[in-house]
PDB file of N, CA and C in Angstrom:
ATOM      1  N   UNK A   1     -13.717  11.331   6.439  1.00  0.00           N
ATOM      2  CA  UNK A   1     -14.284  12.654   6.623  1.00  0.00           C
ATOM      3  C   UNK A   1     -14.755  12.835   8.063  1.00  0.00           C
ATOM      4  N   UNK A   2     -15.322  12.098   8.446  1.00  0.00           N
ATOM      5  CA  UNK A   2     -15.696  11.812   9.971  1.00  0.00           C
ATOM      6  C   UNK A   2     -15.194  11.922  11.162  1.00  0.00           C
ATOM      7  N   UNK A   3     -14.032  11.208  10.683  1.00  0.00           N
ATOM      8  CA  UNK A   3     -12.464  11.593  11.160  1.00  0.00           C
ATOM      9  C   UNK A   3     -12.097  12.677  11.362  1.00  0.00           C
ATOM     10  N   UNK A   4     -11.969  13.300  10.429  1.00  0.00           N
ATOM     11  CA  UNK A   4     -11.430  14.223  10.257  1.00  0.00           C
ATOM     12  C   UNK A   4     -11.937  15.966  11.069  1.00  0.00           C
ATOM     13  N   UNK A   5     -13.853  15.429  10.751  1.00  0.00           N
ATOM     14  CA  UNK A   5     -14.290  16.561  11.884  1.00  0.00           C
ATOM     15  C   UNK A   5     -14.580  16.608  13.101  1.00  0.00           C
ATOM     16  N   UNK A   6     -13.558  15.084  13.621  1.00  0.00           N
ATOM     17  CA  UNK A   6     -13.831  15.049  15.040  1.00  0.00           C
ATOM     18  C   UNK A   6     -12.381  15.510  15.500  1.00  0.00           C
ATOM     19  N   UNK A   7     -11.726  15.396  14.442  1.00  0.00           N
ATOM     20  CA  UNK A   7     -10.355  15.838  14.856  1.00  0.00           C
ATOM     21  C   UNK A   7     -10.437  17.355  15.193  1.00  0.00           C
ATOM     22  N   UNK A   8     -10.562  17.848  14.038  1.00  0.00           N
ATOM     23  CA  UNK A   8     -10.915  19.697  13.963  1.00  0.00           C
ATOM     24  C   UNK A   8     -11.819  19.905  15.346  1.00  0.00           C
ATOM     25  N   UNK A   9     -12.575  19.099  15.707  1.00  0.00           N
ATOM     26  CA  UNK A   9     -13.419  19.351  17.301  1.00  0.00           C
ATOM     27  C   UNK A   9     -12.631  19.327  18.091  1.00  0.00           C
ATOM     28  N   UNK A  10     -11.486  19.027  18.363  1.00  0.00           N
ATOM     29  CA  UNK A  10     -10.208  19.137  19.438  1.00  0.00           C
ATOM     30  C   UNK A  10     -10.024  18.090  20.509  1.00  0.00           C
ATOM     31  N   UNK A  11     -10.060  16.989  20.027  1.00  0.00           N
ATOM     32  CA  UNK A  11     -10.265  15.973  20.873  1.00  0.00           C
ATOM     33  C   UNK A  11      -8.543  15.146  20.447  1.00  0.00           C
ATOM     34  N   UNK A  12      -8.498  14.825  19.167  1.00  0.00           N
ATOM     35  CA  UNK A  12      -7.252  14.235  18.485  1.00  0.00           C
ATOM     36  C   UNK A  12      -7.028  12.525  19.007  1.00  0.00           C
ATOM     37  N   UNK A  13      -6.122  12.438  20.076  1.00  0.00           N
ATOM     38  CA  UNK A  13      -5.586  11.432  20.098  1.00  0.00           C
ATOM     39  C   UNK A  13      -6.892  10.638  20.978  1.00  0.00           C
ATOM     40  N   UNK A  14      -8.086  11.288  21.792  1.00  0.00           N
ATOM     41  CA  UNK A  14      -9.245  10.879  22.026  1.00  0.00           C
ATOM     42  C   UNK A  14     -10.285  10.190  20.685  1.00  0.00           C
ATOM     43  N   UNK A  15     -10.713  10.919  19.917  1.00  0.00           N
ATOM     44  CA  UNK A  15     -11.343  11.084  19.157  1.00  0.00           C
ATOM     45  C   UNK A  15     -11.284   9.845  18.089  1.00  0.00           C
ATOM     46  N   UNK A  16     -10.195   9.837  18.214  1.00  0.00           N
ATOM     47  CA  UNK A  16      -9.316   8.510  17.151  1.00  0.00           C
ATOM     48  C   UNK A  16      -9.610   7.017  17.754  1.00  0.00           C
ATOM     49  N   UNK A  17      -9.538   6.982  18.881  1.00  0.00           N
ATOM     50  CA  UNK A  17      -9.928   5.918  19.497  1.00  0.00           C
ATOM     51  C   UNK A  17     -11.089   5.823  19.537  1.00  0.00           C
ATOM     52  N   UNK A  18     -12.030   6.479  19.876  1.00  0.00           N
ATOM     53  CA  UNK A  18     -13.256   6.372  19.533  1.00  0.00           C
ATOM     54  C   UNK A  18     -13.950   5.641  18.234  1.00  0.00           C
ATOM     55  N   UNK A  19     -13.049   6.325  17.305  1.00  0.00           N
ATOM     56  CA  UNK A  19     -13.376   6.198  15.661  1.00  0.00           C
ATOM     57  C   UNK A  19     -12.989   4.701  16.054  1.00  0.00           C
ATOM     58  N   UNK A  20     -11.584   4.224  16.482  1.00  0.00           N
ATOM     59  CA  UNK A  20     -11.699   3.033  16.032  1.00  0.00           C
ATOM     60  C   UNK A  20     -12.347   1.468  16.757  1.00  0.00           C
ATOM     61  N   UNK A  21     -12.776   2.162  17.745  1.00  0.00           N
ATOM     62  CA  UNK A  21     -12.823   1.274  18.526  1.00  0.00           C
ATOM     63  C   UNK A  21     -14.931   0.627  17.986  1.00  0.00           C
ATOM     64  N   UNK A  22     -15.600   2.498  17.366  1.00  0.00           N
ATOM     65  CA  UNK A  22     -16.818   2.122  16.763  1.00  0.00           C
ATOM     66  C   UNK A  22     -16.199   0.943  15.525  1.00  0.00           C
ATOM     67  N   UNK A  23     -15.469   1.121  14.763  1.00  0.00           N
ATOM     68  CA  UNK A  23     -14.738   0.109  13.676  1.00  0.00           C
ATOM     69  C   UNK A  23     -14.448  -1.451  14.120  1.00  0.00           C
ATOM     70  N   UNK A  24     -14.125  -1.174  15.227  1.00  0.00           N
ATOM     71  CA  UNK A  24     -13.782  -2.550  15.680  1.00  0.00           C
ATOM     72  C   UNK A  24     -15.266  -3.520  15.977  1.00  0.00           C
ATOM     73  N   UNK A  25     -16.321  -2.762  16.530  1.00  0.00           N
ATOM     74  CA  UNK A  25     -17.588  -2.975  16.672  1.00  0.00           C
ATOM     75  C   UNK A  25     -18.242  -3.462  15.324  1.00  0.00           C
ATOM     76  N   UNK A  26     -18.194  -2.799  14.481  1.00  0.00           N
ATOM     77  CA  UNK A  26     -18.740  -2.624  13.890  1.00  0.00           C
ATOM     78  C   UNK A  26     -18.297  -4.231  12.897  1.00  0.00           C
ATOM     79  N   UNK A  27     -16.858  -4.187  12.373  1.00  0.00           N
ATOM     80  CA  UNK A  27     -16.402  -5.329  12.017  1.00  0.00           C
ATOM     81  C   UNK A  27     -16.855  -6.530  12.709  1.00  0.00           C
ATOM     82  N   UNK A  28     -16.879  -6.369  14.130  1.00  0.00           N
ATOM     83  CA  UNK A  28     -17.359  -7.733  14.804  1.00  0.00           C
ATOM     84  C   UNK A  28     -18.753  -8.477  14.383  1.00  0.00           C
ATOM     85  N   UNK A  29     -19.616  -7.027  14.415  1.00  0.00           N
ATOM     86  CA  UNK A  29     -20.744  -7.451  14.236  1.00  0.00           C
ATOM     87  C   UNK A  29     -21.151  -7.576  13.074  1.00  0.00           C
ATOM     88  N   UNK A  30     -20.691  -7.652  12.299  1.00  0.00           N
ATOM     89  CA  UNK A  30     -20.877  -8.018  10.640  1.00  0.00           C
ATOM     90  C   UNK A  30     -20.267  -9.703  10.561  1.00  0.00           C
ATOM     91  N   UNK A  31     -18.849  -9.790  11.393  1.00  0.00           N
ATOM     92  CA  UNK A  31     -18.427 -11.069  10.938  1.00  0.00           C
ATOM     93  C   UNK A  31     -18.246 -11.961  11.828  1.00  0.00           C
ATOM     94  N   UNK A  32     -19.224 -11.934  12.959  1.00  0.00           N
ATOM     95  CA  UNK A  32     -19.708 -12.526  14.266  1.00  0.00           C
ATOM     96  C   UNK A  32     -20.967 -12.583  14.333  1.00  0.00           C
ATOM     97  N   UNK A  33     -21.313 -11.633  14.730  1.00  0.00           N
ATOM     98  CA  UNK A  33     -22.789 -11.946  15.211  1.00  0.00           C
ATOM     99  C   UNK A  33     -23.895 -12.098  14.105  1.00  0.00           C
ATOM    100  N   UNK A  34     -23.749 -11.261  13.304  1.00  0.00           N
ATOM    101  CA  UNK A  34     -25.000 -11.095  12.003  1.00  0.00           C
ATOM    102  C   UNK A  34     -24.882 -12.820  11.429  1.00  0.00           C
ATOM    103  N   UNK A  35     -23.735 -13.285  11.046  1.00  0.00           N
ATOM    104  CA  UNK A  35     -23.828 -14.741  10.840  1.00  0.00           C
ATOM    105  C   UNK A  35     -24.565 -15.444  11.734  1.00  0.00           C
ATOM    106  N   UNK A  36     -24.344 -15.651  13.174  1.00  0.00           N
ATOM    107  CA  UNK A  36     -24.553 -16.495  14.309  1.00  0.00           C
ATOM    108  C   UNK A  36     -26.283 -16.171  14.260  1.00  0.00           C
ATOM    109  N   UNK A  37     -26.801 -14.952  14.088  1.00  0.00           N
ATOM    110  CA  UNK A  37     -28.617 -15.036  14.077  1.00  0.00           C
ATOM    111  C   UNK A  37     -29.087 -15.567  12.821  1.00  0.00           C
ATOM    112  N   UNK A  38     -28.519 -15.435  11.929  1.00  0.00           N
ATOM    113  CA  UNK A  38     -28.637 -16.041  10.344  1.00  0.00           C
ATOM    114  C   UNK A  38     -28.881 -17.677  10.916  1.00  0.00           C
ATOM    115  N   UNK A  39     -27.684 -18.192  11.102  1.00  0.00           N
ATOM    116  CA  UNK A  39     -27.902 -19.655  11.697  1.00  0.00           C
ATOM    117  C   UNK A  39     -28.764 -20.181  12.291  1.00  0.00           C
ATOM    118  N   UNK A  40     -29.273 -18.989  13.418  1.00  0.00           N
ATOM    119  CA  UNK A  40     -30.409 -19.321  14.364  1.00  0.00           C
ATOM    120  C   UNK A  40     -31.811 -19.183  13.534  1.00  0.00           C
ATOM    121  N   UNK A  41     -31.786 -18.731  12.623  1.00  0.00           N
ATOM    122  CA  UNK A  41     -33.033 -18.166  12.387  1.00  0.00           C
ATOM    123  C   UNK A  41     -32.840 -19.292  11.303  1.00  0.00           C
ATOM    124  N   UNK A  42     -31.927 -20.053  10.530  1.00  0.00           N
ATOM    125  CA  UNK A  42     -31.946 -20.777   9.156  1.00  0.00           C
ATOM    126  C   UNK A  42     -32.776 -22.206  10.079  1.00  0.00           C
ATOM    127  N   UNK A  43     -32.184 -22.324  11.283  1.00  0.00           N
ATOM    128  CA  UNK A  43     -32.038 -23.883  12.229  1.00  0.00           C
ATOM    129  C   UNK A  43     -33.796 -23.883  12.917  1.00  0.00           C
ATOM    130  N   UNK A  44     -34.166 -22.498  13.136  1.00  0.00           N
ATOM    131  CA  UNK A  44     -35.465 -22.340  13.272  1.00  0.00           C
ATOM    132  C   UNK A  44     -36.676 -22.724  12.112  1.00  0.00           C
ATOM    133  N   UNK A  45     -35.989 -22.138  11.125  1.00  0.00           N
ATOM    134  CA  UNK A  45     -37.490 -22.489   9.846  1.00  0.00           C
ATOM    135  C   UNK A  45     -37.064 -24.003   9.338  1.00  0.00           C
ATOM    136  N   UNK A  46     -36.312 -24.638   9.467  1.00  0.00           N
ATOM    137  CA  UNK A  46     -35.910 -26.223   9.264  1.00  0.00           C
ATOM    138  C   UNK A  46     -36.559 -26.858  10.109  1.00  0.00           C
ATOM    139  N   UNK A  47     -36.698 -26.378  11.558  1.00  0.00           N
ATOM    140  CA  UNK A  47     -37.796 -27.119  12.645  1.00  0.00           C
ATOM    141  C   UNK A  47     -38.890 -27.127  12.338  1.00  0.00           C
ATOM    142  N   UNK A  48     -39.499 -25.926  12.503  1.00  0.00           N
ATOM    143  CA  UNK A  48     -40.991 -25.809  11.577  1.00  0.00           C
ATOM    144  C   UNK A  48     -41.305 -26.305  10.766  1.00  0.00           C
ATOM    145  N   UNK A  49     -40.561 -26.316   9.503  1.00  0.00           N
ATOM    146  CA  UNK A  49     -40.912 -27.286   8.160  1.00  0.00           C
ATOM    147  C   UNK A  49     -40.874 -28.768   8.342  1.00  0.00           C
ATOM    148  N   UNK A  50     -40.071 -29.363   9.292  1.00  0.00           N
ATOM    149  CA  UNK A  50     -40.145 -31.045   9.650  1.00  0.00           C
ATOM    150  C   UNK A  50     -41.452 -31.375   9.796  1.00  0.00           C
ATOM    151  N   UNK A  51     -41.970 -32.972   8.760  1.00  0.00           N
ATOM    152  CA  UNK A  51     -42.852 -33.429   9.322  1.00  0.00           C
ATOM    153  C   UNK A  51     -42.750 -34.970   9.339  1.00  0.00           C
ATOM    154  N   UNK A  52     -44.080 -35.364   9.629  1.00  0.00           N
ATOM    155  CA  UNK A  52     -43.790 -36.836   9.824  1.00  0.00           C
ATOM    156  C   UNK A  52     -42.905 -37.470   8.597  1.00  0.00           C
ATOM    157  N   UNK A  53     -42.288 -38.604   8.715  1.00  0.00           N
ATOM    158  CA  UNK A  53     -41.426 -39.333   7.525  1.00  0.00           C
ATOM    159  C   UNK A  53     -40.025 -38.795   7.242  1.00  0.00           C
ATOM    160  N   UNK A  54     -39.664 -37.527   8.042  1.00  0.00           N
ATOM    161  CA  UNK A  54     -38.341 -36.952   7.337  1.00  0.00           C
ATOM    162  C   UNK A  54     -37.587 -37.800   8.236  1.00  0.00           C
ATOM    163  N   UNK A  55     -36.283 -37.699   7.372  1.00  0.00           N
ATOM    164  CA  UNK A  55     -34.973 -38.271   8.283  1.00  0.00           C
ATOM    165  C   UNK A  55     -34.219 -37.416   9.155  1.00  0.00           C
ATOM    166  N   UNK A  56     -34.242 -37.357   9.982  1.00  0.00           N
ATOM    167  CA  UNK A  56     -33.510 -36.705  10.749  1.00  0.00           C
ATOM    168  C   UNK A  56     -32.001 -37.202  11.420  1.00  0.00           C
ATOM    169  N   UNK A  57     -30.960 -36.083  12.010  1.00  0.00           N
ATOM    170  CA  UNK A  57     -29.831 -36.247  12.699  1.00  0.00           C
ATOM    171  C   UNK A  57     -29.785 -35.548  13.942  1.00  0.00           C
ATOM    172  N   UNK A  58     -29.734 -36.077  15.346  1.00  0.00           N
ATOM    173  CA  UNK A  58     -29.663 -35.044  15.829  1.00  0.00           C
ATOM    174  C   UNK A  58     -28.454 -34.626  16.337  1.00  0.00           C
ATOM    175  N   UNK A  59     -28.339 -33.842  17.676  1.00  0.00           N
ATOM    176  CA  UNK A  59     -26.841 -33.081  18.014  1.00  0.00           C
ATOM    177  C   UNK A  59     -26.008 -34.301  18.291  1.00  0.00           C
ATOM    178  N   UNK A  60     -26.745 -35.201  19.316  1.00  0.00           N
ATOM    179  CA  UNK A  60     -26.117 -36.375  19.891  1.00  0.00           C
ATOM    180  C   UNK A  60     -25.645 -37.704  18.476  1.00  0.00           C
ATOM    181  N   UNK A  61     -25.971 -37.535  17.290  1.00  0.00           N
ATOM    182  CA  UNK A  61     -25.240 -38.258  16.663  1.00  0.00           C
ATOM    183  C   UNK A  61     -26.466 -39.288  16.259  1.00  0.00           C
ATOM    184  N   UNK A  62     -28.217 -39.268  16.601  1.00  0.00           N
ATOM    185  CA  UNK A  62     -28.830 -40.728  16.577  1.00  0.00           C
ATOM    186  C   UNK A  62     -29.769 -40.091  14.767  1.00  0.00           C
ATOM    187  N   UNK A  63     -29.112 -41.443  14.273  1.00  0.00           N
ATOM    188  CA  UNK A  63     -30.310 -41.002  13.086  1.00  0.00           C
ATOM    189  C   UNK A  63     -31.429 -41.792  13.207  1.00  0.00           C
ATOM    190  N   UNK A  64     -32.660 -41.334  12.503  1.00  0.00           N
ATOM    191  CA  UNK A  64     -33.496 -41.375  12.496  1.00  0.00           C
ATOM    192  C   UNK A  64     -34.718 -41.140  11.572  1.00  0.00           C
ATOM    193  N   UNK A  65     -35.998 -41.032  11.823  1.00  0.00           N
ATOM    194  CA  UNK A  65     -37.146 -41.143  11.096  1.00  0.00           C
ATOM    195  C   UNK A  65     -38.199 -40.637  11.707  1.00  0.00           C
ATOM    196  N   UNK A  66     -39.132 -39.162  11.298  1.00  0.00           N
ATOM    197  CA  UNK A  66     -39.544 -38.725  12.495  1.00  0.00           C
ATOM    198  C   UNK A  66     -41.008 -39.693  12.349  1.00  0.00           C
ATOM    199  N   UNK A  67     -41.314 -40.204  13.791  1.00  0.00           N
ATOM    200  CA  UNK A  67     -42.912 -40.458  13.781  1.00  0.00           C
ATOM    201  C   UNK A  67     -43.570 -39.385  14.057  1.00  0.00           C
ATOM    202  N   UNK A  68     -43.817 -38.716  15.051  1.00  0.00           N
ATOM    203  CA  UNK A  68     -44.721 -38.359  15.343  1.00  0.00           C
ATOM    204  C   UNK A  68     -44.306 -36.656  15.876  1.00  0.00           C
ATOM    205  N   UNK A  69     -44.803 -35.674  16.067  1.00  0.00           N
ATOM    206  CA  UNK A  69     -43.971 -34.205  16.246  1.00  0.00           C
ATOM    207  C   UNK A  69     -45.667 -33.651  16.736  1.00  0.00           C
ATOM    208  N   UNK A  70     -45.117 -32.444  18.079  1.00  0.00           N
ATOM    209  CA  UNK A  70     -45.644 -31.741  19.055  1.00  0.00           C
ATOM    210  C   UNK A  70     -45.324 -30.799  18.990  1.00  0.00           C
ATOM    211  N   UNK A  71     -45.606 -29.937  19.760  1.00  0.00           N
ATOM    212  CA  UNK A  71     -45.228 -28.318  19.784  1.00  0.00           C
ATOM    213  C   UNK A  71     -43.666 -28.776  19.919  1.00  0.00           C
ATOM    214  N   UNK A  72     -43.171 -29.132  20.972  1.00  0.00           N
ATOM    215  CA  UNK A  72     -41.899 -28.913  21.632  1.00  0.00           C
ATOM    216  C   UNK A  72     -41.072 -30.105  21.718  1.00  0.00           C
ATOM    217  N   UNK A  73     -41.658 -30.744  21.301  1.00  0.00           N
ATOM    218  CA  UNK A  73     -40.498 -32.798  20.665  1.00  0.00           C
ATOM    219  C   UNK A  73     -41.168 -33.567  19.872  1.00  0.00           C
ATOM    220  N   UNK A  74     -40.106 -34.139  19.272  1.00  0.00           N
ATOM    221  CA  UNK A  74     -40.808 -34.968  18.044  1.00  0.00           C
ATOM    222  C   UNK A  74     -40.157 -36.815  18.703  1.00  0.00           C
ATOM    223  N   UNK A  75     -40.838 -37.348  18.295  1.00  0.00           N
ATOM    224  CA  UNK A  75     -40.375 -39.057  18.228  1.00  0.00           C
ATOM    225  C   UNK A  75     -39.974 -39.404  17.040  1.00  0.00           C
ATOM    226  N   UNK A  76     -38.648 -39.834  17.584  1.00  0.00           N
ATOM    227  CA  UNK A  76     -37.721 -40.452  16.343  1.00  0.00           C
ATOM    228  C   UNK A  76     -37.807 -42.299  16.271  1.00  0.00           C
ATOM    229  N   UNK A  77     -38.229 -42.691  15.180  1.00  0.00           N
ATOM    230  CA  UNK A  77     -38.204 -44.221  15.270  1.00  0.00           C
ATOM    231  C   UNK A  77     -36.453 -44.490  14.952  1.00  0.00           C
ATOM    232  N   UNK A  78     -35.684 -45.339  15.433  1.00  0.00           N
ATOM    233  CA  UNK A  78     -34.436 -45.747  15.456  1.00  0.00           C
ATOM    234  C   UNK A  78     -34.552 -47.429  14.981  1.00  0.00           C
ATOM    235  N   UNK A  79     -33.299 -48.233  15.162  1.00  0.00           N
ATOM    236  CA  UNK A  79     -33.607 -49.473  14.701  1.00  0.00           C
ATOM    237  C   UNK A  79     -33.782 -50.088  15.646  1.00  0.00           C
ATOM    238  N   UNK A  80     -33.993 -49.827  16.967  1.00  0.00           N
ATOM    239  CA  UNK A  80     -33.987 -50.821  18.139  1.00  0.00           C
ATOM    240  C   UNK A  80     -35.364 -50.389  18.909  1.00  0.00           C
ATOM    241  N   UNK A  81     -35.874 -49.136  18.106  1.00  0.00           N
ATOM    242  CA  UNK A  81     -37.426 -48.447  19.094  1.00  0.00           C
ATOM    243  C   UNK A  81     -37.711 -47.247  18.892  1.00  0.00           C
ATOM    244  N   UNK A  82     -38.095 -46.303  19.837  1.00  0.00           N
ATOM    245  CA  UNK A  82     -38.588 -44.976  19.217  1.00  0.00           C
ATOM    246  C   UNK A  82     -38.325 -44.130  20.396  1.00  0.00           C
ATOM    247  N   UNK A  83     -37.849 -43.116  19.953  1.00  0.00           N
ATOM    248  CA  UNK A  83     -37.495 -42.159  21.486  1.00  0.00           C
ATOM    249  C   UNK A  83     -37.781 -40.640  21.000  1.00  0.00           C
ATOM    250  N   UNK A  84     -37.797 -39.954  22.049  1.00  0.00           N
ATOM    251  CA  UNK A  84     -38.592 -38.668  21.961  1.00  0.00           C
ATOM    252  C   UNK A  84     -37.328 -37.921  22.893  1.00  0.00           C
ATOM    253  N   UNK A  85     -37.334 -36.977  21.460  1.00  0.00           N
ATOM    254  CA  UNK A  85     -36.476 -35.400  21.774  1.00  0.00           C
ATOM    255  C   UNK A  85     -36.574 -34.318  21.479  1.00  0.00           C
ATOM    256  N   UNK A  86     -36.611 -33.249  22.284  1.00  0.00           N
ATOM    257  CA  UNK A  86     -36.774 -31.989  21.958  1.00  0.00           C
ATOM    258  C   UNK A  86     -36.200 -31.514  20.378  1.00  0.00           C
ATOM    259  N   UNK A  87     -37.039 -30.678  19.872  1.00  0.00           N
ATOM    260  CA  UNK A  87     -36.774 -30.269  18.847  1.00  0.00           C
ATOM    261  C   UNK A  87     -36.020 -29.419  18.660  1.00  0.00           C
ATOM    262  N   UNK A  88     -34.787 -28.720  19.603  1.00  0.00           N
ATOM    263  CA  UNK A  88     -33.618 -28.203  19.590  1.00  0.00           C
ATOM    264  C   UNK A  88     -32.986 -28.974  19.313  1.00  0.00           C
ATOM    265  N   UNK A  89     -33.002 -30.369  19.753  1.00  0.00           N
ATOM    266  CA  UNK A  89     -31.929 -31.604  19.431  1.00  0.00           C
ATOM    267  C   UNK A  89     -31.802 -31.935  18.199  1.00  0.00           C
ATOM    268  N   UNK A  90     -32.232 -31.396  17.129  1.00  0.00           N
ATOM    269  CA  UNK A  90     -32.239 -31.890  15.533  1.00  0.00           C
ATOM    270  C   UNK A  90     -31.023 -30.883  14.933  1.00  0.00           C
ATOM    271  N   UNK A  91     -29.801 -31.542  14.609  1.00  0.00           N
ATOM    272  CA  UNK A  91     -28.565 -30.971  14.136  1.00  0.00           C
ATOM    273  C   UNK A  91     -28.848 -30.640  12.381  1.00  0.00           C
ATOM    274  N   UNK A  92     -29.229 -29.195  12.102  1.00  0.00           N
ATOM    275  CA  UNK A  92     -29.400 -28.825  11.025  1.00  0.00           C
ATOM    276  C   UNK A  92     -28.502 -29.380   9.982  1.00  0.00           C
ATOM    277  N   UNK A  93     -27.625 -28.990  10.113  1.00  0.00           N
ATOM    278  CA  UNK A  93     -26.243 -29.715   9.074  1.00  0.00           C
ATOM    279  C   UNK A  93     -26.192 -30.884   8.776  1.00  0.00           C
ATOM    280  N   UNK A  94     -26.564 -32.039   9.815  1.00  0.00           N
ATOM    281  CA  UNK A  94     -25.702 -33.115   9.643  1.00  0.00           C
ATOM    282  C   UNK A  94     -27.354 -33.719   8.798  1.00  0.00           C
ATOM    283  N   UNK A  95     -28.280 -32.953   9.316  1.00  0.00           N
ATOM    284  CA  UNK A  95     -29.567 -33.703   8.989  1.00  0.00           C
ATOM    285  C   UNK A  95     -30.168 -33.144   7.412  1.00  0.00           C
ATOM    286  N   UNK A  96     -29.707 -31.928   6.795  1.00  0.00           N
ATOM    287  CA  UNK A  96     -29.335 -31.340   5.584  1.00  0.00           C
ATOM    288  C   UNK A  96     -28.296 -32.341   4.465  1.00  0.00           C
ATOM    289  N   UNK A  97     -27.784 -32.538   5.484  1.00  0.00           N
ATOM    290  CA  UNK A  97     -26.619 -33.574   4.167  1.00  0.00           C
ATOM    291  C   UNK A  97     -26.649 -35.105   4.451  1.00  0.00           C
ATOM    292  N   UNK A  98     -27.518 -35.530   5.640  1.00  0.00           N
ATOM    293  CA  UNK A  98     -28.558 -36.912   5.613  1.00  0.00           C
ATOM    294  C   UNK A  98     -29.620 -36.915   3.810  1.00  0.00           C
ATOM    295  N   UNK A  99     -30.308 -35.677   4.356  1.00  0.00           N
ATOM    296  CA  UNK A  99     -31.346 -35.831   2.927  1.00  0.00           C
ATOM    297  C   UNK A  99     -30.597 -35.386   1.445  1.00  0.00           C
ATOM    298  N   UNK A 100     -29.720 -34.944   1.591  1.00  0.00           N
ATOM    299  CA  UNK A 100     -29.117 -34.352   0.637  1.00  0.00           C
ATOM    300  C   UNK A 100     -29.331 -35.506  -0.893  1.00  0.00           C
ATOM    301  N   UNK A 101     -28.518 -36.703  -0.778  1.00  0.00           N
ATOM    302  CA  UNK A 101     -28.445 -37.721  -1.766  1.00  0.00           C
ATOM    303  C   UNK A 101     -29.737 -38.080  -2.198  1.00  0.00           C
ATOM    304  N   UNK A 102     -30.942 -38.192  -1.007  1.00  0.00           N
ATOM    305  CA  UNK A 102     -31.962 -38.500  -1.386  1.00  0.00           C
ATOM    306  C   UNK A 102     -33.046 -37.475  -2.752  1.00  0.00           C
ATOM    307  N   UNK A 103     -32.980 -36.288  -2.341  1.00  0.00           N
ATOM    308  CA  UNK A 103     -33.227 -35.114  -3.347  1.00  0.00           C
ATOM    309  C   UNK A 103     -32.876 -34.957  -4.308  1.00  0.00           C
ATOM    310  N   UNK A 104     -31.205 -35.076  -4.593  1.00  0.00           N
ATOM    311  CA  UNK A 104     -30.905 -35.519  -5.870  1.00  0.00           C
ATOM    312  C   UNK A 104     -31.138 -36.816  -6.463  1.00  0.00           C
ATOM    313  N   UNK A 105     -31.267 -37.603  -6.077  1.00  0.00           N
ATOM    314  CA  UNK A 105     -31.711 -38.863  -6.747  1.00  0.00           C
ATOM    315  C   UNK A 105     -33.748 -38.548  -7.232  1.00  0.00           C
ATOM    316  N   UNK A 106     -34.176 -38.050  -6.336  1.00  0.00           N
ATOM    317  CA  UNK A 106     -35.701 -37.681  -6.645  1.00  0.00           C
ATOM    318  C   UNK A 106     -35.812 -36.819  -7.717  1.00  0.00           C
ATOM    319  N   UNK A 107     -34.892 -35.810  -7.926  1.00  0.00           N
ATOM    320  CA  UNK A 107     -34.748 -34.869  -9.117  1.00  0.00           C
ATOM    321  C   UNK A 107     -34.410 -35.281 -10.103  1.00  0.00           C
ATOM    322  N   UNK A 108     -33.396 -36.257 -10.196  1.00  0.00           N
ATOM    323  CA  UNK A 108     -32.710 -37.711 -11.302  1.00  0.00           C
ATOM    324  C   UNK A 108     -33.625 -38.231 -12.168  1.00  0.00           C
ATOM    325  N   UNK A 109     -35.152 -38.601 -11.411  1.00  0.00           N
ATOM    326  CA  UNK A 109     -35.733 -39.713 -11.506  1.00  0.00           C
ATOM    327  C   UNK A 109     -36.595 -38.820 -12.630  1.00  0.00           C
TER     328      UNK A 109
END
């Protein structure tokens, strides 16, 4: 319909492009971007909720055990010592399906 009364406005082979090019936008941002802040915002409340004792994974691949957590890095105990990384560095996914087995086995019990 929209279409249609931009056509009747006398624009035509303008008008159409317009229409589709808002469409093309519009698709993007439904199946691009609206996901990509979802992620950011899921990877955000997973930081917050970490506290001492969880297991963690981070981007770089080191698992771990958190000791100790600050505004802006937490210390991970490892098997050789304890090292301290920003809390961007904690890979949501890999550290989600670290605890994963453990939860179901706690729910088991």
């Amino acid at each position: 319909m929209l279409g249609t009364i931009l056509l009747q406005a006398g624009g035509g082979m303008a008008t159409q492009q317009i229409v589709v090019m808002v469409l093309i936008i519009v698709v993007f941002y439904f199946f691009m971007i609206r996901p990509q802040m979802k992620k950011q915002k899921d990877q955000k409340k997973y930081v917050e909720e970490l506290k001492k004792g969880d297991r963690i994974v981070t981007t770089a691949g080191i698992h771990g055990r958190i000791v100790d957590l600050n505004e802006t890095t937490f210390l991970v105990e490892v098997d050789n010592g304890r090292i301290r990384f920003d809390k961007a560095a904690i890979s949501l996914d890999a550290s989600k399906a670290l605890n994963a087995p453990a939860k179901e086995k706690e729910a088991k019990a």
